[in-house]
C-alpha atoms as a PDB file:
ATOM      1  CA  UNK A   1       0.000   0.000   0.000  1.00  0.00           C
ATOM      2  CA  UNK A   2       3.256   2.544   0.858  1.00  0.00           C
ATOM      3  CA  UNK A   3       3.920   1.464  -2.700  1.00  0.00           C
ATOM      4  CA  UNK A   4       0.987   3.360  -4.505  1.00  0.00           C
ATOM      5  CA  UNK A   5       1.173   6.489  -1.777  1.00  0.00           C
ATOM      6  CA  UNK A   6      -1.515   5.548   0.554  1.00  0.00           C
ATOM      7  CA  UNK A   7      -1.442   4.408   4.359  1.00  0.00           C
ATOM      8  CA  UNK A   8      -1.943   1.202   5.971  1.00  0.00           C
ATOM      9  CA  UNK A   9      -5.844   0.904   6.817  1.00  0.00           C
ATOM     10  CA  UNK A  10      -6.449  -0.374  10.678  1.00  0.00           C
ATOM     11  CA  UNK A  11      -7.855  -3.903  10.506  1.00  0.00           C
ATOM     12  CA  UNK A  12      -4.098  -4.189   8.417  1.00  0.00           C
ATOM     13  CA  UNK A  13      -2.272  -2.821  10.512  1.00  0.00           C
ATOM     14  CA  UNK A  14      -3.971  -4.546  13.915  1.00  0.00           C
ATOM     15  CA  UNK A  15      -3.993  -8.174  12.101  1.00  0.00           C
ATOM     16  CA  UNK A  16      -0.075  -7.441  11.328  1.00  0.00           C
ATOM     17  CA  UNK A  17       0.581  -7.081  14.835  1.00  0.00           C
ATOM     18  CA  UNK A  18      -1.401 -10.045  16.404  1.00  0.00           C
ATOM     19  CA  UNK A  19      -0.341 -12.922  13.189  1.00  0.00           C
ATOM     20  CA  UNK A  20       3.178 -12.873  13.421  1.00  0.00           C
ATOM     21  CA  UNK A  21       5.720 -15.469  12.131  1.00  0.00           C
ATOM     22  CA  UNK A  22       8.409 -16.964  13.113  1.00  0.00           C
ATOM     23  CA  UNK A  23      10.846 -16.786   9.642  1.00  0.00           C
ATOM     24  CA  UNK A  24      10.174 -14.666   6.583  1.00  0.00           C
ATOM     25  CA  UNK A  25      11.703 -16.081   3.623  1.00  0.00           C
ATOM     26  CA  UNK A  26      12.062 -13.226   0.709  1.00  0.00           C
ATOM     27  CA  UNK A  27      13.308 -13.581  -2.801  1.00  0.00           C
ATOM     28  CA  UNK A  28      14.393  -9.880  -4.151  1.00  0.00           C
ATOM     29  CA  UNK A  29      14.136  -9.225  -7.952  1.00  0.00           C
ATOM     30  CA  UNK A  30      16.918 -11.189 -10.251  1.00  0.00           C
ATOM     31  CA  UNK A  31      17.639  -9.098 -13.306  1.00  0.00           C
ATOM     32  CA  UNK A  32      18.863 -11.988 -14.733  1.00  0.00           C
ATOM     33  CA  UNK A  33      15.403 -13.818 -15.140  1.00  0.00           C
ATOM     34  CA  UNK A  34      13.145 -11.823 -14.646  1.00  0.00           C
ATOM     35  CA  UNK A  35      10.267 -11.594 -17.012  1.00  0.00           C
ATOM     36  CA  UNK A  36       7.019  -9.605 -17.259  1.00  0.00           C
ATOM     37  CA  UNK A  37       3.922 -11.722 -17.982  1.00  0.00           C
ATOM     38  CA  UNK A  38      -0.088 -11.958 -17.028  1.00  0.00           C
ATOM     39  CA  UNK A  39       0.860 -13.267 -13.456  1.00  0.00           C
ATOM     40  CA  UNK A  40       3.835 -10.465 -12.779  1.00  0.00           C
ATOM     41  CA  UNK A  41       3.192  -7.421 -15.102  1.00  0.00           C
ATOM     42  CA  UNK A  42       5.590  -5.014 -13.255  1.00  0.00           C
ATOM     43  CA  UNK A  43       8.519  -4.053 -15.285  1.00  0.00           C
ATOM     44  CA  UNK A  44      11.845  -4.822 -13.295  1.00  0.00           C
ATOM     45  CA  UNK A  45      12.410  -0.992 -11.822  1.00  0.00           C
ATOM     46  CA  UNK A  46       8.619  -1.516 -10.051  1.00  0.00           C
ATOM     47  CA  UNK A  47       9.383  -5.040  -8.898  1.00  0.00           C
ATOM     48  CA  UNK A  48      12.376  -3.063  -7.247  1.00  0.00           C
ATOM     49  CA  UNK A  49      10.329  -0.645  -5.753  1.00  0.00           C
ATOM     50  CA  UNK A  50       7.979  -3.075  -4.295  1.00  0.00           C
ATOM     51  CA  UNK A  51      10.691  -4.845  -3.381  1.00  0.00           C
ATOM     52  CA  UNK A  52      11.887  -2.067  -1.271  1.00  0.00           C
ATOM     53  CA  UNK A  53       8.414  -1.286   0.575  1.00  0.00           C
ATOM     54  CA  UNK A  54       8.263  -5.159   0.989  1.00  0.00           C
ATOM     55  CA  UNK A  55      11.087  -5.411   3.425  1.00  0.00           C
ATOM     56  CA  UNK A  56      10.627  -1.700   4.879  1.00  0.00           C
ATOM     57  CA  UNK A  57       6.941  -2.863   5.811  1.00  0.00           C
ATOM     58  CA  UNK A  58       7.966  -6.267   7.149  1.00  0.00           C
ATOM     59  CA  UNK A  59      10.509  -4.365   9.243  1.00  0.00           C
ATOM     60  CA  UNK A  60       8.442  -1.798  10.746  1.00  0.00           C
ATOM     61  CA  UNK A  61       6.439  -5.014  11.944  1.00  0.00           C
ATOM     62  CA  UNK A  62       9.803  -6.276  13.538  1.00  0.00           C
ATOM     63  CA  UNK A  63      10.326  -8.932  11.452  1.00  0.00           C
ATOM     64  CA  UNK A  64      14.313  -9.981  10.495  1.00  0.00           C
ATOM     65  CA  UNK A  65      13.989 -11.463   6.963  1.00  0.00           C
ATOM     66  CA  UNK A  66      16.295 -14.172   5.612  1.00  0.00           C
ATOM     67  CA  UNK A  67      17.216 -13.435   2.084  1.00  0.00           C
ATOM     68  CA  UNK A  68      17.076 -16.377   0.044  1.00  0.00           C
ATOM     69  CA  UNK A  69      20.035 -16.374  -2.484  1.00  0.00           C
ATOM     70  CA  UNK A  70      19.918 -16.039  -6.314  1.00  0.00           C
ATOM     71  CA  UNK A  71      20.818 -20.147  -6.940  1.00  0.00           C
ATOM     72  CA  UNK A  72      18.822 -22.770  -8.585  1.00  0.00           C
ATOM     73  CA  UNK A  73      15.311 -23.349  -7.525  1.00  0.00           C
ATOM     74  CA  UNK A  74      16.941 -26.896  -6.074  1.00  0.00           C
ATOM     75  CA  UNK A  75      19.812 -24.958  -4.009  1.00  0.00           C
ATOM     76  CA  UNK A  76      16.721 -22.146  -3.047  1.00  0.00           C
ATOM     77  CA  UNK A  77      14.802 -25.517  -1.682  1.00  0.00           C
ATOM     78  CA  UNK A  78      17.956 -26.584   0.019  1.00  0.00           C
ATOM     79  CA  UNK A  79      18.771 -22.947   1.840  1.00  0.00           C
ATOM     80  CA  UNK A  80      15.194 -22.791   3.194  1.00  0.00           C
ATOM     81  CA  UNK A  81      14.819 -26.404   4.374  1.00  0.00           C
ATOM     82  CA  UNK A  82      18.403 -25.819   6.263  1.00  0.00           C
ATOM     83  CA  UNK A  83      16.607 -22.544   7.741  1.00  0.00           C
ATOM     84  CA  UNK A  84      13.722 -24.080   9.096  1.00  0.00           C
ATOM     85  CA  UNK A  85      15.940 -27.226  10.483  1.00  0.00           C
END
C-alpha cells in the first residue's frame, strides 16, 4: 500500500501485529530472469520498488527477513529447508 502512496488501513495494521511469524523467507528481484507476464506485469524498476516497501513494511512489523540467495530453484529448496531445520 506505501507502494501506490496511501497508508496502511487499521484492521491491516492490527492483524499485522497479532499474526506474526516466526521466519520470513524473501526472494528480491533477479535481473537476470526476470520476465514480465499476465501473473507479474511489473517491469523490473517496479518489482524493485515493491521490493523495497516489501522489506521496509515487514521491518516496521519487527520482522528480520532471511534473504534467500539467487541459486537454482533446487539450491533455493535446500537454503530454506536448512533454515527451518
Amino acid at each position: 500500500i506505501y507502494y501506490i502512496g496511501d497508508s496502511y488501513p487499521a484492521f491491516f495494521d492490527a492483524a499485522c501485529r497479532e499474526h506474526l511469524y516466526t521466519r520470513i523467507f524473501i526472494l528480491p528481484p533477479w535481473k537476470d530472469i526476470y520476465i514480465s507476464d499476465d501473473a507479474r506485469y511489473e517491469n523490473y524498476e517496479q518489482a524493485v520498488l515493491i521490493h523495497e516497501h516489501l522489506v521496509e513494511t515487514y521491518e516496521k512489523y519487527g520482522y528480520n527477513l532471511i534473504e534467500v540467495p539467487r541459486d537454482t530453484v533446487d539450491n533455493r529448496i535446500l537454503f530454506i529447508l536448512d533454515k527451518l531445520s
